[in-house]
N, C-alpha and C. Protein backbone atom coordinates (compact mmCIF):
# COMPACT_ATOMS: atom_id res chain seq x y z
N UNK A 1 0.82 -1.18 0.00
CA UNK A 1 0.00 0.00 0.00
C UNK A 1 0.86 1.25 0.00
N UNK A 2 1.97 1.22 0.74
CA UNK A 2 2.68 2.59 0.49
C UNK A 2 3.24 2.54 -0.79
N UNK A 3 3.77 1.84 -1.25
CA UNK A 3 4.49 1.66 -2.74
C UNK A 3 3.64 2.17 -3.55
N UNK A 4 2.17 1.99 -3.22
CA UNK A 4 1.37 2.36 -4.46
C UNK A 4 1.11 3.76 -3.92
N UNK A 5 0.72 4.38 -3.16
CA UNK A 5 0.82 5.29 -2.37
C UNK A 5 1.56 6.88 -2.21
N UNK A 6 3.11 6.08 -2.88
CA UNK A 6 4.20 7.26 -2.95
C UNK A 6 4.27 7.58 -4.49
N UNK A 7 3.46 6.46 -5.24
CA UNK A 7 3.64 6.14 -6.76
C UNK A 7 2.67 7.17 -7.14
N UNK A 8 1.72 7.58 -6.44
CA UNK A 8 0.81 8.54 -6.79
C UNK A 8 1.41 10.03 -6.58
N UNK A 9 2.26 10.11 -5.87
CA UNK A 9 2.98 11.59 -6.11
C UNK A 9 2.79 12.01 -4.71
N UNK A 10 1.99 11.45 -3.74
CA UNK A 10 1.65 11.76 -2.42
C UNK A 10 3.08 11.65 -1.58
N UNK A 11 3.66 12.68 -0.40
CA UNK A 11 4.88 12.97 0.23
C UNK A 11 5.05 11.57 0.75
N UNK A 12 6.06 10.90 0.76
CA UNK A 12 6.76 10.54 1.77
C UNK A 12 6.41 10.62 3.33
N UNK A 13 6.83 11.41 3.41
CA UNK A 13 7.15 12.23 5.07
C UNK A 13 5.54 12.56 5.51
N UNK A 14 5.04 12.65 4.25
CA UNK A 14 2.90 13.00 4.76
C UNK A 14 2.55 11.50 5.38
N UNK A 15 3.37 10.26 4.26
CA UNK A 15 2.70 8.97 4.51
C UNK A 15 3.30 8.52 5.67
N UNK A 16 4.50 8.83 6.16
CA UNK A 16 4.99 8.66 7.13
C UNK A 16 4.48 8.94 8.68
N UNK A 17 4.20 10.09 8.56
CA UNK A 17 3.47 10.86 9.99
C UNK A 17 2.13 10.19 9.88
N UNK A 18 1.54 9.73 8.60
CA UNK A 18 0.12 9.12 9.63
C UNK A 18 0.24 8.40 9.93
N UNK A 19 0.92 7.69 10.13
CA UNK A 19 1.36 6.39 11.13
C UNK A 19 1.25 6.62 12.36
N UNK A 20 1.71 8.26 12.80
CA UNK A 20 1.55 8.45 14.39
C UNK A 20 0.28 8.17 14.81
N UNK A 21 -0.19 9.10 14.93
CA UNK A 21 -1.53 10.00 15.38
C UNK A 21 -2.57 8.57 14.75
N UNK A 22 -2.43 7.79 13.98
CA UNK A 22 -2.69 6.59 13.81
C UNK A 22 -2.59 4.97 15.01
N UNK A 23 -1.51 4.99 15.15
CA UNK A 23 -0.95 4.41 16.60
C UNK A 23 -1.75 4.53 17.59
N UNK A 24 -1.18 5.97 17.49
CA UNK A 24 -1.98 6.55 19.19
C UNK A 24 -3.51 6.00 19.29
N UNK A 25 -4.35 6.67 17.87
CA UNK A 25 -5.92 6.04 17.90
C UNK A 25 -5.75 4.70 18.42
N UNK A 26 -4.98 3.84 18.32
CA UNK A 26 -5.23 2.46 18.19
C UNK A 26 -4.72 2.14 19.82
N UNK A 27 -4.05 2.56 20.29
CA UNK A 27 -3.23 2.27 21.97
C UNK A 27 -3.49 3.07 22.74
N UNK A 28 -4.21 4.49 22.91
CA UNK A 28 -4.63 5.31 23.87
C UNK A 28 -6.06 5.05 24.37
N UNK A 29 -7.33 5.11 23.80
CA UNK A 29 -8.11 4.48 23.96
C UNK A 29 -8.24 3.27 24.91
N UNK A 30 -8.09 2.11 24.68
CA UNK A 30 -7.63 1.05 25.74
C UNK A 30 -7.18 1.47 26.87
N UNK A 31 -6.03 2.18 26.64
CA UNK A 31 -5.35 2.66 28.32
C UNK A 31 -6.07 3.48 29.10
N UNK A 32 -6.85 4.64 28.26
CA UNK A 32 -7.42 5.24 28.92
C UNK A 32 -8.86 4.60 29.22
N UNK A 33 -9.23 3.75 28.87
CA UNK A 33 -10.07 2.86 29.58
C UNK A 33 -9.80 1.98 30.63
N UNK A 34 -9.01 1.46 30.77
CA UNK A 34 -8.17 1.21 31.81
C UNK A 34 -7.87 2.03 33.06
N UNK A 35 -7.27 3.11 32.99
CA UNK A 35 -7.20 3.88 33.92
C UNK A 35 -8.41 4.47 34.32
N UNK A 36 -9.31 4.33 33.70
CA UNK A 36 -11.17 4.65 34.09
C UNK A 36 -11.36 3.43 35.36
N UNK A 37 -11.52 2.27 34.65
CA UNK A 37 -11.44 1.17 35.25
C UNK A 37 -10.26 1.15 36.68
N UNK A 38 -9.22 1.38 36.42
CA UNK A 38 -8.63 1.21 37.80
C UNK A 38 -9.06 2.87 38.87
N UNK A 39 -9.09 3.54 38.61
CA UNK A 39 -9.54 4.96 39.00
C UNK A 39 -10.95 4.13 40.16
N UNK A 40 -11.91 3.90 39.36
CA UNK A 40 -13.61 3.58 40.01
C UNK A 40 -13.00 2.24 40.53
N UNK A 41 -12.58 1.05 40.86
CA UNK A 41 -12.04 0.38 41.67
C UNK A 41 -11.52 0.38 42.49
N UNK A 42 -10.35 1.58 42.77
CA UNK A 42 -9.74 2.47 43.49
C UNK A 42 -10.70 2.87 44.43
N UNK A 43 -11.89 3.59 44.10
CA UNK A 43 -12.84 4.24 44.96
C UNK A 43 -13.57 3.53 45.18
N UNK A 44 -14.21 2.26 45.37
CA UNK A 44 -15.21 1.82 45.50
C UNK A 44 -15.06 0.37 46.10
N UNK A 45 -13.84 0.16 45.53
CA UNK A 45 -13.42 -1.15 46.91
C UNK A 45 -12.71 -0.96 47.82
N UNK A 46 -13.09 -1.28 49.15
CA UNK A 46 -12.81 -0.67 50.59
C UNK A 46 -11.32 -2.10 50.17
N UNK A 47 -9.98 -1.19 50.56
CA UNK A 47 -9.04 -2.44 50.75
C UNK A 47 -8.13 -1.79 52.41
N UNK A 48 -7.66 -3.07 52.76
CA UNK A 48 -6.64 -2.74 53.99
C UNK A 48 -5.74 -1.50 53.59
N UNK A 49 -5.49 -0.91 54.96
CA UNK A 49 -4.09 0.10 54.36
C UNK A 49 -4.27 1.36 53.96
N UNK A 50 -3.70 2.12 53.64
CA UNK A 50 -3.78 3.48 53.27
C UNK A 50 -4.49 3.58 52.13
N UNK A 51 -5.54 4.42 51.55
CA UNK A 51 -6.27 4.66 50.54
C UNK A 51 -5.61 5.80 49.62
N UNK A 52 -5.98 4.75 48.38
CA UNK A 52 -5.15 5.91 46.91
C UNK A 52 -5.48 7.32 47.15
N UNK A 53 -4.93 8.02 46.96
CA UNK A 53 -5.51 9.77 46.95
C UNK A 53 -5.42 9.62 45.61
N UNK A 54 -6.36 10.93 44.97
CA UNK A 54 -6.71 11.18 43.63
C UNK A 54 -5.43 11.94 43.19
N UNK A 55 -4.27 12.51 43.59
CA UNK A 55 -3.42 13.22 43.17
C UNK A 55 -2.14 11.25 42.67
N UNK A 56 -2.30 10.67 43.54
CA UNK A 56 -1.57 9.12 43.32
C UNK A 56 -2.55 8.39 41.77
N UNK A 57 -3.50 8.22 41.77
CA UNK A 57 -4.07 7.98 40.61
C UNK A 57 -3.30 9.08 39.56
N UNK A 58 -4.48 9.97 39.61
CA UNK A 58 -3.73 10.91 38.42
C UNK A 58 -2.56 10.96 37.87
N UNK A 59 -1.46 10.65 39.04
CA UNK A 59 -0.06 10.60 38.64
C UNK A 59 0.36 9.37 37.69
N UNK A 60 -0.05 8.21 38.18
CA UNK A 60 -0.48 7.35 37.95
C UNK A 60 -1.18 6.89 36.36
N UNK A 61 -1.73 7.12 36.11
CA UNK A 61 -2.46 7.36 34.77
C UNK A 61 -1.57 8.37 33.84
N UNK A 62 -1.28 9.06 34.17
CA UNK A 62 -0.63 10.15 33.61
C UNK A 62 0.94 9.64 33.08
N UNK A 63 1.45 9.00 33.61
CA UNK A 63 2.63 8.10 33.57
C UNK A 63 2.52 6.96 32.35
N UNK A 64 0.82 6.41 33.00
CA UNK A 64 0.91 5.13 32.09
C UNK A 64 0.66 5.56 30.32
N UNK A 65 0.10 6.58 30.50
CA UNK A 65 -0.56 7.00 29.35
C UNK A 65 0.82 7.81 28.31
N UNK A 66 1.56 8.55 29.41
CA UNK A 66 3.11 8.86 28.35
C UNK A 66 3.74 7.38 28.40
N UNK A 67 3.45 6.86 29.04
CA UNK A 67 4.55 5.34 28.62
C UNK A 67 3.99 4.74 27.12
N UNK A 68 2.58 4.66 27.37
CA UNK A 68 1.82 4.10 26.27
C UNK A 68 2.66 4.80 24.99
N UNK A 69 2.15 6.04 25.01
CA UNK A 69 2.29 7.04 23.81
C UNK A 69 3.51 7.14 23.36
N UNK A 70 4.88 6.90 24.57
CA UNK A 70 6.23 6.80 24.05
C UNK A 70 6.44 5.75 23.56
N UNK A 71 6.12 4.33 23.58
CA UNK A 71 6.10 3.52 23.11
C UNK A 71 5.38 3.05 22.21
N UNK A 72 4.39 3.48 21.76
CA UNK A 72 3.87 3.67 20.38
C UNK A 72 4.92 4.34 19.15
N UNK A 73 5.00 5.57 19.92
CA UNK A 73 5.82 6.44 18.83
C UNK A 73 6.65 6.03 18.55
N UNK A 74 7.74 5.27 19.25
CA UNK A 74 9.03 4.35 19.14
C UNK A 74 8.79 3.30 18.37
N UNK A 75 7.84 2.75 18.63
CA UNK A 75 7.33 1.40 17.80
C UNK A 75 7.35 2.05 16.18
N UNK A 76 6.95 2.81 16.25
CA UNK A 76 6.37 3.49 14.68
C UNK A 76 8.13 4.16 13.91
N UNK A 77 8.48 4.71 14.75
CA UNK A 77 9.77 5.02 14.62
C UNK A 77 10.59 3.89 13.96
N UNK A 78 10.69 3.05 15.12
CA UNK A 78 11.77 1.79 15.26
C UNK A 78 11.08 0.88 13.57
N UNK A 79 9.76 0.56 13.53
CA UNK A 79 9.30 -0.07 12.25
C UNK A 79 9.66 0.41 10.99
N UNK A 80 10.08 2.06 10.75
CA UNK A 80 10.11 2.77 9.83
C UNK A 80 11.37 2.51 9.36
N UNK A 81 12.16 2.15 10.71
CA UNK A 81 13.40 2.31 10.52
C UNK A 81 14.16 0.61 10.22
N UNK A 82 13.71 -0.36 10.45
CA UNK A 82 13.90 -1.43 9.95
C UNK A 82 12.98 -2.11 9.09
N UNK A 83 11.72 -1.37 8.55
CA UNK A 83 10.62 -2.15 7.54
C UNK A 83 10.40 -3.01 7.96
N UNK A 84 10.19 -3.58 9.20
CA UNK A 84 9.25 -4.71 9.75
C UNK A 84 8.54 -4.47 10.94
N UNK A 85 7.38 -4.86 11.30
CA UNK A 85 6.82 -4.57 12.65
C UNK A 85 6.80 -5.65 13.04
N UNK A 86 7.17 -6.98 12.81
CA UNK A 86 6.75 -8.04 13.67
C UNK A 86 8.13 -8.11 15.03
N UNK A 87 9.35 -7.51 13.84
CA UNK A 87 10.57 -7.60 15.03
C UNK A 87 10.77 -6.68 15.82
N UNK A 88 10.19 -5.52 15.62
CA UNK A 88 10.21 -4.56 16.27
C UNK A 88 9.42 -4.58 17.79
N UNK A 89 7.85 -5.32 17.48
CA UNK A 89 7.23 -5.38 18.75
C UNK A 89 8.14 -6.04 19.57
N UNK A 90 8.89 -7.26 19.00
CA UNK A 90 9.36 -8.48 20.09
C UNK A 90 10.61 -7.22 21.13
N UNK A 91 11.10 -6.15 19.94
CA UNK A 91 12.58 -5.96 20.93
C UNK A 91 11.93 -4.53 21.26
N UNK A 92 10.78 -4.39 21.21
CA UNK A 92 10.22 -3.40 22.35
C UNK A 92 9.76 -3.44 23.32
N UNK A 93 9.03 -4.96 23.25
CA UNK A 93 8.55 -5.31 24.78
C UNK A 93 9.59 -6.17 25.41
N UNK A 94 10.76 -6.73 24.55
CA UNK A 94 11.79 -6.66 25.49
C UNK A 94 12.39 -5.86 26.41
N UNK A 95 13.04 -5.07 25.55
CA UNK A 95 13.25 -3.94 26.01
C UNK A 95 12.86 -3.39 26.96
N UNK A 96 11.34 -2.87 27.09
CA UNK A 96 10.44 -2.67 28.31
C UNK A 96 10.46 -3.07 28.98
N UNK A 97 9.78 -4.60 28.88
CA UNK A 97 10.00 -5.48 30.33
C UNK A 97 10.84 -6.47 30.80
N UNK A 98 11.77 -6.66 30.04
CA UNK A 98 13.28 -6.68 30.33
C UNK A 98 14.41 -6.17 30.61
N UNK A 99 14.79 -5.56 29.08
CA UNK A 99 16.33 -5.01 29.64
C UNK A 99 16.11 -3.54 30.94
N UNK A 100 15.39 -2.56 30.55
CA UNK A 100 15.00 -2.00 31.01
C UNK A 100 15.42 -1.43 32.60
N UNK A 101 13.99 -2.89 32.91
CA UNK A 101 14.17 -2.72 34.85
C UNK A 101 15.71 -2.99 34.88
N UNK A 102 16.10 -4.17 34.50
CA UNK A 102 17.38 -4.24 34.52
C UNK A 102 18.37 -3.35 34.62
N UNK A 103 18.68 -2.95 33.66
CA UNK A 103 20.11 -1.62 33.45
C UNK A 103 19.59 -0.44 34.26
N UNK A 104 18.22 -0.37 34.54
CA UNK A 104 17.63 0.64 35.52
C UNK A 104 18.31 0.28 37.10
N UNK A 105 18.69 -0.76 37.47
CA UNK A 105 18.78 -1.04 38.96
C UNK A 105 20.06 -1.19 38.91
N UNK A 106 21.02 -0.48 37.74
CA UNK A 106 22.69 -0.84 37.55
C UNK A 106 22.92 0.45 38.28
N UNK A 107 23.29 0.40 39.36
CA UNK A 107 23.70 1.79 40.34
C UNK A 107 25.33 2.44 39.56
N UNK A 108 25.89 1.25 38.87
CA UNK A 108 27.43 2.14 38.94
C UNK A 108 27.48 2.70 37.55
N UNK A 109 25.94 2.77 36.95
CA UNK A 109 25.91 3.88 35.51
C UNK A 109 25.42 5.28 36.00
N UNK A 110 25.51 5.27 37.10
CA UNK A 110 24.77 7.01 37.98
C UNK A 110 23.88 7.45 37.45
N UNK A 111 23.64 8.97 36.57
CA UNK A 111 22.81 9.25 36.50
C UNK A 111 23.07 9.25 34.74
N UNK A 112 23.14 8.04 34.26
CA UNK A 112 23.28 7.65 32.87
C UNK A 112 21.81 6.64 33.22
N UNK A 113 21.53 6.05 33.95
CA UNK A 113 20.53 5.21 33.98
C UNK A 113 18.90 6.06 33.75
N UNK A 114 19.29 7.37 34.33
CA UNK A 114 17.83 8.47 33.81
C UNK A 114 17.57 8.57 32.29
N UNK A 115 18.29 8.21 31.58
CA UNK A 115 17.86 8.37 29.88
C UNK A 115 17.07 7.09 29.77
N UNK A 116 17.21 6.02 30.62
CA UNK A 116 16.32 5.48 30.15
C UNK A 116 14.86 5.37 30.43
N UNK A 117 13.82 5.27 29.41
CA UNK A 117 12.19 5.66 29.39
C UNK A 117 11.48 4.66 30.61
N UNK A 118 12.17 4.19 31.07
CA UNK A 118 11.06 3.68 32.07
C UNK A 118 11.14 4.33 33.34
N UNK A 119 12.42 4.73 33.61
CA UNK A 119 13.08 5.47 34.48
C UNK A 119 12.21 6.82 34.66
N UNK A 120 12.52 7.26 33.19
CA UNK A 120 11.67 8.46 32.99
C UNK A 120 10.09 8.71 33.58
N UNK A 121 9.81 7.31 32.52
CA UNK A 121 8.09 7.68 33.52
C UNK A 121 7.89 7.27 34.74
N UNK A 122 8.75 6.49 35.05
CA UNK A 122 8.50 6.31 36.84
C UNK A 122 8.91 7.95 37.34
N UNK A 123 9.55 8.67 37.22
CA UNK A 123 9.54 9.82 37.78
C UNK A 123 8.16 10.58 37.57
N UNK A 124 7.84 10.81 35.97
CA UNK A 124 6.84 11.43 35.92
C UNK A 124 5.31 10.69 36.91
N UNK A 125 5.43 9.23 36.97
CA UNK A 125 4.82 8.48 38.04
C UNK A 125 4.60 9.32 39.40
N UNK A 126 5.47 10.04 39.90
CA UNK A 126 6.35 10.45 41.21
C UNK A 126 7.05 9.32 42.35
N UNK A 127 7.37 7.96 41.25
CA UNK A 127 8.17 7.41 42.03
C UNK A 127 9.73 7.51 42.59
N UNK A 128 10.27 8.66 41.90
CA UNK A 128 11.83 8.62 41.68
C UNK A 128 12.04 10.44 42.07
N UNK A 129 10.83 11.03 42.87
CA UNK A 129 10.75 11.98 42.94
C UNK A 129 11.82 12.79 43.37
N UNK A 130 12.38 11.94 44.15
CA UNK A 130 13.76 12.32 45.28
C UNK A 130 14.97 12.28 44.15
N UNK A 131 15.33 11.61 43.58
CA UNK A 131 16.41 11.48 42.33
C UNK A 131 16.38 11.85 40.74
N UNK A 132 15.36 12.45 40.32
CA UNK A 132 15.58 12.77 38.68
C UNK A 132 14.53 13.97 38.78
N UNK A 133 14.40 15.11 38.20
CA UNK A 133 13.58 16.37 38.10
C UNK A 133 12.64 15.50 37.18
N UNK A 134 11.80 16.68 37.25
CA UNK A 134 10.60 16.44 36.14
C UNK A 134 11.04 16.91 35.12
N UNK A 135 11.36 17.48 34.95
CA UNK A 135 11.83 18.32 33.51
C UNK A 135 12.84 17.64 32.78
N UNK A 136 13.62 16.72 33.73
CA UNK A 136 14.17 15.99 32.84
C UNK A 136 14.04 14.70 32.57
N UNK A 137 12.82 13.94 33.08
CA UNK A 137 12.01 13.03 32.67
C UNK A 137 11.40 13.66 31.68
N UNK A 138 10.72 14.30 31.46
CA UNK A 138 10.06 15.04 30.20
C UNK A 138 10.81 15.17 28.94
N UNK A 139 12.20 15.32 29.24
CA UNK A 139 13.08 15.72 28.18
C UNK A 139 13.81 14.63 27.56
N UNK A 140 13.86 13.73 28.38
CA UNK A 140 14.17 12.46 27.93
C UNK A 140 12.87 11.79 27.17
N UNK A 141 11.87 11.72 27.61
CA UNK A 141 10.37 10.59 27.01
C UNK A 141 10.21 11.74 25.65
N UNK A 142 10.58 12.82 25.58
CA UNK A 142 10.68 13.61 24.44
C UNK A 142 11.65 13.30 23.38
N UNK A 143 12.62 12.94 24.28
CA UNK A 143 14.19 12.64 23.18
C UNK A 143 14.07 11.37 22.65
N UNK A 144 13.71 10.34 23.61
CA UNK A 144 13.13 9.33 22.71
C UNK A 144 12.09 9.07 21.45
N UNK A 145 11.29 9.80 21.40
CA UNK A 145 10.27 9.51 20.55
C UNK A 145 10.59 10.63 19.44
N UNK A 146 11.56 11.96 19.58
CA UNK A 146 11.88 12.54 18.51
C UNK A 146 12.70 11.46 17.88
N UNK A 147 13.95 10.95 18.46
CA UNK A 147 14.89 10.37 18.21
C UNK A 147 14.60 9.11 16.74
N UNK A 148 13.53 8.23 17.36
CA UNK A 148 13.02 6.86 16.72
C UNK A 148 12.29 7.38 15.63
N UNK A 149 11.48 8.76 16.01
CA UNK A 149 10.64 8.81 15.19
C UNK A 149 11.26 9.44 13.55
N UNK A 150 12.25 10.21 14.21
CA UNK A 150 13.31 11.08 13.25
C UNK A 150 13.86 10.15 12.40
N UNK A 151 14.33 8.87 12.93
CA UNK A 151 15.22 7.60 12.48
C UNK A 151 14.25 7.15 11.33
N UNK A 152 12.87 6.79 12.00
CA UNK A 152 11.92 6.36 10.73
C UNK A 152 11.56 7.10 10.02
N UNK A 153 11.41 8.24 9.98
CA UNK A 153 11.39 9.58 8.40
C UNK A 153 12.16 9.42 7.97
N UNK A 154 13.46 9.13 8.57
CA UNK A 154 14.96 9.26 7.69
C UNK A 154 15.08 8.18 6.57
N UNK A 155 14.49 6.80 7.00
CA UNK A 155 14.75 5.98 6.07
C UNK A 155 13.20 5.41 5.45
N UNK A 156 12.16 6.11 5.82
CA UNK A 156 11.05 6.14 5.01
C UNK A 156 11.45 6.85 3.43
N UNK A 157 12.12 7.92 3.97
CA UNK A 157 12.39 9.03 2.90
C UNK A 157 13.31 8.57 1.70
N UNK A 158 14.55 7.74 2.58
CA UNK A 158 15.50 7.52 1.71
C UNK A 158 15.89 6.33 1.18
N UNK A 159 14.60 5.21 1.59
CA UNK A 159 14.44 4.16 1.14
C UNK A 159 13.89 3.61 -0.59
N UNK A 160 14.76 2.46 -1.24
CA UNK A 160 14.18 2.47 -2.47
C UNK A 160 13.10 1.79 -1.87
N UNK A 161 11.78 1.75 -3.38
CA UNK A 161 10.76 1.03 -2.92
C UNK A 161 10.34 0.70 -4.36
């Protein structure tokens, strides 16, 4: 479909970007149903222990939902950039829920371990509140998804087809 697509004279870089905002339709939705769902469970089942405050949700949601969205965009990025999506999912949810926590709990990379996106949204979470700013969790879950996404324009663009 893109082959026929770019053959019509239509940009590159146009067919490229709807892929985002495409993604997102397809993976935000869900989450944010989800976080509906855990939000009214939250409130409505009495559990032992200290009770969620709405500022811990929010944070909460708010985290999961840039994780979602950074990892979409990366996905879309990372696919652009090797023309396959089947390998791409496998070494993203590696990545995620593998290497990740991992190299995250490597204390003798200091504060080299904050570039990485899980890191990131656990701050924006407010789990890491004491050790990484917000601003530079932000700047990182930003640098990532320019980064991948930049990578897949680059070789959308300059790919034969």
């Amino acid at each position: 479909m893109f082959r026929d697509l770019a053959a019509t004279g239509r940009s590159r870089a146009a067919l490229y970007t709807a892929r985002l905002p495409g993604a997102w339709a397809i993976v935000v939705p869900p989450v944010l149903a989800a976080i509906g769902v855990c939000a009214l469970l939250a409130v409505t089942l009495d559990a032992p222990g200290p009770a969620l405050s709405a500022h811990d949700a929010l944070a909460g949601g708010i985290a999961a939902l840039v994780a979602t969205m950074l990892l979409a965009a990366a996905s879309v990025g990372l696919a652009g950039l090797a023309s396959s999506r089947g390998m791409v999912i496998g070494v993203v949810l590696a990545f995620q829920l593998g290497v990740s926590p991992l190299v995250g709990e490597i204390g003798a990379l200091g504060n080299a371990r904050h570039a990485i996106p899980s890191i990131a949204t656990a701050r924006i979470d407010g789990a890491l509140a004491d050790e990484l700013a917000l601003g530079t969790a932000i700047v990182v879950v930003i640098a990532w998804a320019v980064v991948t996404v930049g990578a897949g324009l680059w070789r959308t663009c300059t790919q034969e087809i």
